[in-house]
C-alpha atoms as a PDB file:
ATOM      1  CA  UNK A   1     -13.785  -9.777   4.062  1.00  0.00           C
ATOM      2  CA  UNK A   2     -10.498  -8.947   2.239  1.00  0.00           C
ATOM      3  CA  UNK A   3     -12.312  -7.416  -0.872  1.00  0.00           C
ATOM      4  CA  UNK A   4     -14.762  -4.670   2.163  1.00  0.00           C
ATOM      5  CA  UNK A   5     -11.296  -3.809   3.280  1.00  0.00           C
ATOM      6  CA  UNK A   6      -9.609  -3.185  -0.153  1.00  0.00           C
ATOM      7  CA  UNK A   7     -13.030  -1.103  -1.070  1.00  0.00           C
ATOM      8  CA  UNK A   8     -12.068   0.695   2.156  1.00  0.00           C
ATOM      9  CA  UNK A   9      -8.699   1.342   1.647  1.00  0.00           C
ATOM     10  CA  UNK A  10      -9.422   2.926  -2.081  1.00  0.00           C
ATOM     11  CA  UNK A  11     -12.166   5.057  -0.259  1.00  0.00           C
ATOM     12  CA  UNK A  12      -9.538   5.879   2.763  1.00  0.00           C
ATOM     13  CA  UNK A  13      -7.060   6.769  -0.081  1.00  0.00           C
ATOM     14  CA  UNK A  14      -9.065   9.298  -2.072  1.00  0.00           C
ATOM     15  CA  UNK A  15     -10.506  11.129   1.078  1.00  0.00           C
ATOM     16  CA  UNK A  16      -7.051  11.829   2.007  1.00  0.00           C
ATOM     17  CA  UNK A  17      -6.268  13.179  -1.134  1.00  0.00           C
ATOM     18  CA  UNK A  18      -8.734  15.611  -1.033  1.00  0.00           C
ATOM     19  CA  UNK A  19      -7.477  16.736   2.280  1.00  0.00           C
ATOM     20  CA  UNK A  20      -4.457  16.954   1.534  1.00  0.00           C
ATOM     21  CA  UNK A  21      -5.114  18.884  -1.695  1.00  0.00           C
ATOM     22  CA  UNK A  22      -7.502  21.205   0.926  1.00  0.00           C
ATOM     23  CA  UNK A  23      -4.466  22.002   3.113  1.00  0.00           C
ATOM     24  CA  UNK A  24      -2.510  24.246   0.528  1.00  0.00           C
ATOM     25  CA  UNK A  25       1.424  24.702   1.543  1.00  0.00           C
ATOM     26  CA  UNK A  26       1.324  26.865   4.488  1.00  0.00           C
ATOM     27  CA  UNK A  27      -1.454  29.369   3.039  1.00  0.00           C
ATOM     28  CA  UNK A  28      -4.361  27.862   5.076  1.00  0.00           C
ATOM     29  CA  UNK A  29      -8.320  27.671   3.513  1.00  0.00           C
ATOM     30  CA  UNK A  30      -7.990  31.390   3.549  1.00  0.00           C
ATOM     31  CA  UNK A  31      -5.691  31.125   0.663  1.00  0.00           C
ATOM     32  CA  UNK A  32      -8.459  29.369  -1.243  1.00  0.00           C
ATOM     33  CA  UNK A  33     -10.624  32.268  -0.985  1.00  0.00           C
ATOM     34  CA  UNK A  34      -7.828  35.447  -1.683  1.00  0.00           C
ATOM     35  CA  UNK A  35      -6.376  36.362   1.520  1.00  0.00           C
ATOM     36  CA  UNK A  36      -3.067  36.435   2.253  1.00  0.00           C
ATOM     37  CA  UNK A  37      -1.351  35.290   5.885  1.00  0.00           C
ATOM     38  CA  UNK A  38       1.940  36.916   5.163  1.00  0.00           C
ATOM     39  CA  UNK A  39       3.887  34.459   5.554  1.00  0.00           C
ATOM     40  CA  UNK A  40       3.930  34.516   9.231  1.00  0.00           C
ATOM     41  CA  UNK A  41       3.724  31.573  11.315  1.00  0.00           C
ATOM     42  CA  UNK A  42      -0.037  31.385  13.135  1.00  0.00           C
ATOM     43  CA  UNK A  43      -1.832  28.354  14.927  1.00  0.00           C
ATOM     44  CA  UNK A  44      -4.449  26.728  12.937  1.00  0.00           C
ATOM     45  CA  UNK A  45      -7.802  27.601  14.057  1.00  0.00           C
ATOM     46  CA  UNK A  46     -11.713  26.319  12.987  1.00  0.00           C
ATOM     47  CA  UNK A  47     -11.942  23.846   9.554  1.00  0.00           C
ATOM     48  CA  UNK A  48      -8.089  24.468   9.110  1.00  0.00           C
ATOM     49  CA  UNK A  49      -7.454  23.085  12.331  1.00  0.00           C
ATOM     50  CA  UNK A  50     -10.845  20.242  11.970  1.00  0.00           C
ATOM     51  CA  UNK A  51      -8.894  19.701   8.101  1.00  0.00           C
ATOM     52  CA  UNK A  52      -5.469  19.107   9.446  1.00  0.00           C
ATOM     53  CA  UNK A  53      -6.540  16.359  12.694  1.00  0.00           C
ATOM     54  CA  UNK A  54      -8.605  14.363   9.876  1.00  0.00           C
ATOM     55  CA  UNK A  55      -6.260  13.903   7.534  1.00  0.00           C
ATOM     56  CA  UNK A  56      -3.819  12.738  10.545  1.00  0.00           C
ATOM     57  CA  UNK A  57      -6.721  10.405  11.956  1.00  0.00           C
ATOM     58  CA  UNK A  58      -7.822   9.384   8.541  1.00  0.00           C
ATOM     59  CA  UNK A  59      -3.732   8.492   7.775  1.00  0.00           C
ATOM     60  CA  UNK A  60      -3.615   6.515  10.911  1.00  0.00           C
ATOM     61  CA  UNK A  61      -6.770   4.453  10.224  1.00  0.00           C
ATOM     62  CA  UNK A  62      -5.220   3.818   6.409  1.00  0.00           C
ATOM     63  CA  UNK A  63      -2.352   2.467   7.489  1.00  0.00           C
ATOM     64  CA  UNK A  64      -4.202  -0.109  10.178  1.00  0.00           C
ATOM     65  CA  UNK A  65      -6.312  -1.147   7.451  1.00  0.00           C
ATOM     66  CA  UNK A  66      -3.160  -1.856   5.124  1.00  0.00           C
ATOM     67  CA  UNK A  67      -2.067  -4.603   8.086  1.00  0.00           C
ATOM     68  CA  UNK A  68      -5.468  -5.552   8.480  1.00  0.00           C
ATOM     69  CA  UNK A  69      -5.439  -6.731   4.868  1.00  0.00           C
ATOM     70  CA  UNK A  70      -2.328  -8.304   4.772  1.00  0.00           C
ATOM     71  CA  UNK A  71      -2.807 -10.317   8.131  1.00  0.00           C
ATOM     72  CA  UNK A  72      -6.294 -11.736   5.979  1.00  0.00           C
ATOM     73  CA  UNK A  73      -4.905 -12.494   2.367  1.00  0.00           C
ATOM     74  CA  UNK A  74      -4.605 -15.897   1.771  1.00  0.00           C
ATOM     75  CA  UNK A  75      -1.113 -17.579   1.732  1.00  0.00           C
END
């Protein structure tokens, strides 16, 4: 069981990476493809906003997992 939950973890790990990586600092997906906000504060809105819950979601379910496996390794 402990070696399913480390293969999760790992998987956990690099999905939030690429989150993470999606999110740019503060110019949104639309940075990705050449527009430019302005550097105005706005509310996230469609995949930005779908990007931003998962990687909180995702973060939370990482970090249960890390107890998870350290309540089942062997002492």
């Amino acid at each position: 069981m402990n070696f399913s939950l480390q293969i999760i973890e790992i998987i956990l790990s690099v999905v939030i990476t690429v989150l993470v990586l999606l999110q740019g600092k503060g110019g949104g997906l639309g940075g990705i493809f050449g527009s430019d906000s302005g550097g105005a504060f706005r509310t996230k809105r469609g995949a930005e906003k779908i990007i931003f819950q998962s990687t909180i979601g995702l973060s939370a379910l990482f970090f249960l997992n890390v107890f998870f496996i350290i309540a089942t390794a062997p002492r």
